[in-house]
C-alpha atoms as a PDB file:
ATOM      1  CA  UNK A   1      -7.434 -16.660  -7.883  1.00  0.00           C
ATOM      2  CA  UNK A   2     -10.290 -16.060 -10.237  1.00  0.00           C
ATOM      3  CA  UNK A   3     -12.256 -12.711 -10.889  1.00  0.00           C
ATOM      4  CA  UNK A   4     -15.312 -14.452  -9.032  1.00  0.00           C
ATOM      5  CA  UNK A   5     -13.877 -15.555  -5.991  1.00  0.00           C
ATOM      6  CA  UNK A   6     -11.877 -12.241  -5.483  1.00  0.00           C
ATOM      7  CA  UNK A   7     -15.384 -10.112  -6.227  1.00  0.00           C
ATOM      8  CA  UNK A   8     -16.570 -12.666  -3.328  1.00  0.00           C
ATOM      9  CA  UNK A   9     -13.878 -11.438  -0.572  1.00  0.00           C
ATOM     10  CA  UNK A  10     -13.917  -7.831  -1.321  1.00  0.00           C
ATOM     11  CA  UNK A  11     -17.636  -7.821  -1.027  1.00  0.00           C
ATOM     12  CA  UNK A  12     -17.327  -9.712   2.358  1.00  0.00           C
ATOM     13  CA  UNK A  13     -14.865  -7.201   3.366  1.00  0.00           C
ATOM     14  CA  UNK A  14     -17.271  -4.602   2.074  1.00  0.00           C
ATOM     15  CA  UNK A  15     -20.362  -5.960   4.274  1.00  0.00           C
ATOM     16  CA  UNK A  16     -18.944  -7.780   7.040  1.00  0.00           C
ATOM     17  CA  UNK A  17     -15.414  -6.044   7.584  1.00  0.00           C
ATOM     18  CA  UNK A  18     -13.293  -8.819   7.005  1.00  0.00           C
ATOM     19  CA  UNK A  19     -10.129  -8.326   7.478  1.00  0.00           C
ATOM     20  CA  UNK A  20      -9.285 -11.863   6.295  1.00  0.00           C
ATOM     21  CA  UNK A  21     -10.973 -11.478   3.159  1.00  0.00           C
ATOM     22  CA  UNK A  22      -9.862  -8.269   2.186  1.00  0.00           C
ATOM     23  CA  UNK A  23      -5.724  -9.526   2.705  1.00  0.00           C
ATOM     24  CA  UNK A  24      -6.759 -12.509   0.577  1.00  0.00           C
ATOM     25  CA  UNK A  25      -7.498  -9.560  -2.138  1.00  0.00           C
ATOM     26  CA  UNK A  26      -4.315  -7.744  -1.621  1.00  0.00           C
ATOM     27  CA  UNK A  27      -2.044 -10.856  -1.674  1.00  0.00           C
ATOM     28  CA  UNK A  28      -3.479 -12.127  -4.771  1.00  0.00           C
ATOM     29  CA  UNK A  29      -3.755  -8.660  -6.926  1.00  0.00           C
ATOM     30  CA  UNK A  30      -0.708  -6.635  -5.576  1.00  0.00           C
ATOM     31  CA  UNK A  31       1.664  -7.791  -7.625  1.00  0.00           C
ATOM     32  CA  UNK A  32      -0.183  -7.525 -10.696  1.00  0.00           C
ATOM     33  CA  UNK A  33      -0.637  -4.105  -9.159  1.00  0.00           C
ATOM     34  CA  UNK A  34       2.394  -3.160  -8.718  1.00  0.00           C
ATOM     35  CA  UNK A  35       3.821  -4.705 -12.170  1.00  0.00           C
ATOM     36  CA  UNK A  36       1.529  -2.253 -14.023  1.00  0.00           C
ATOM     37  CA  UNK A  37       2.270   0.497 -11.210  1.00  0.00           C
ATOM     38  CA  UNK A  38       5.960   0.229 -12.154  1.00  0.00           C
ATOM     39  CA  UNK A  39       5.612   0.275 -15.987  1.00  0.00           C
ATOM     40  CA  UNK A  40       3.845   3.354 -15.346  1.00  0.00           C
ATOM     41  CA  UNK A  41       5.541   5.502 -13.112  1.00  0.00           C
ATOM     42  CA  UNK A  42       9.494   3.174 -13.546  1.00  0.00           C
ATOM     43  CA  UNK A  43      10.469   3.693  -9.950  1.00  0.00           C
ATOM     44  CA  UNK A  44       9.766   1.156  -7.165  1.00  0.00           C
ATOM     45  CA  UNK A  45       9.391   3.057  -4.029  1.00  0.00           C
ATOM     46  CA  UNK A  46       6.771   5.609  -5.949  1.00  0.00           C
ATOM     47  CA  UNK A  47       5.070   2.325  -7.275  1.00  0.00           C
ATOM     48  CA  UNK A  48       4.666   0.871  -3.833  1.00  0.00           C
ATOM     49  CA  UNK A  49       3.038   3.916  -3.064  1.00  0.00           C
ATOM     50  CA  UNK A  50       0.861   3.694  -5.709  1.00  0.00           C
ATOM     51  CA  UNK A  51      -0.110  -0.169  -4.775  1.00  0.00           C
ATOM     52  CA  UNK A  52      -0.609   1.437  -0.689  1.00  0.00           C
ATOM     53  CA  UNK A  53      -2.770   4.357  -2.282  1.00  0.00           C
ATOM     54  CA  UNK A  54      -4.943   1.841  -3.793  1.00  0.00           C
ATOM     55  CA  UNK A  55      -5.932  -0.007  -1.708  1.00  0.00           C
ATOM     56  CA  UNK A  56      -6.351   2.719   1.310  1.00  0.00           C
ATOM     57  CA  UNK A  57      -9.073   3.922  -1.565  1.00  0.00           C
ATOM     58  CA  UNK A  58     -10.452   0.918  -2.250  1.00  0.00           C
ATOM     59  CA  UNK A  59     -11.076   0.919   1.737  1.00  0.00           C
ATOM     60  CA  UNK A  60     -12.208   4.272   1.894  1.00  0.00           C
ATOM     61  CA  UNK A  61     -14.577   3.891  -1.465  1.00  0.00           C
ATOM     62  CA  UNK A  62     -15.469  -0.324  -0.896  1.00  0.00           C
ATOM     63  CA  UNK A  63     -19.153   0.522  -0.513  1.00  0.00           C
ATOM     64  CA  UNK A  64     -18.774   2.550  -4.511  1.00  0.00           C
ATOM     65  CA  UNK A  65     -18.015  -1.493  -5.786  1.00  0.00           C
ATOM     66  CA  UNK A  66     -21.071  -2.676  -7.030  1.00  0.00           C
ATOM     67  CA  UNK A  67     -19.743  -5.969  -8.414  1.00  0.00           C
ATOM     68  CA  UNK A  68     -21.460  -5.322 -11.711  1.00  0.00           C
ATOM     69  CA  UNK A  69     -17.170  -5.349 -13.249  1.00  0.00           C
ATOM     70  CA  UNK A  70     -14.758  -7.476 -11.951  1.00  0.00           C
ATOM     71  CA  UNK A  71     -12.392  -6.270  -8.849  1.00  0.00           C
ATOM     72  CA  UNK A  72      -9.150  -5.907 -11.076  1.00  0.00           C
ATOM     73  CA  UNK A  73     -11.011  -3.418 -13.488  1.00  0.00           C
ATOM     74  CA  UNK A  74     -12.038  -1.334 -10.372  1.00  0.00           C
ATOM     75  CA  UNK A  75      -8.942  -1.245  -8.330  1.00  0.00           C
ATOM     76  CA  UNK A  76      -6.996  -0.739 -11.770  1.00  0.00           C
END
């Protein structure tokens, strides 16, 4: 999935919360999450952890995206 269309879910899950949109996001960025979580931290559980922390922020803080970067950049 592109950097436009996944700046285009998260900001419907932002304004409308859609719940569709924003598992759309996780499916297609947590594994790239989680690659980079793992060469960081080199265990797997801690790295899932990482990939859950995330993304509970990126709930918590959705209305701090301003789309001005792309999604990746803010959730990395």
């Amino acid at each position: 999935m592109n950097d436009r269309a996944l700046d285009r879910l998260f900001r419907r899950f932002r304004d409308r919360h859609d719940g569709a949109a924003l598992a759309a996001v996780f499916d297609a960025t947590s594994r790239e999450l989680f690659e980079v979580a793992c060469h960081l931290i080199r265990d797997p559980v801690e790295a899932e952890d990482l990939v859950q922390a995330t993304f509970l922020a990126a709930i918590r803080h959705s209305r701090d995206y301003d789309g001005s970067s792309p999604l990746k950049g803010w959730l990395y």
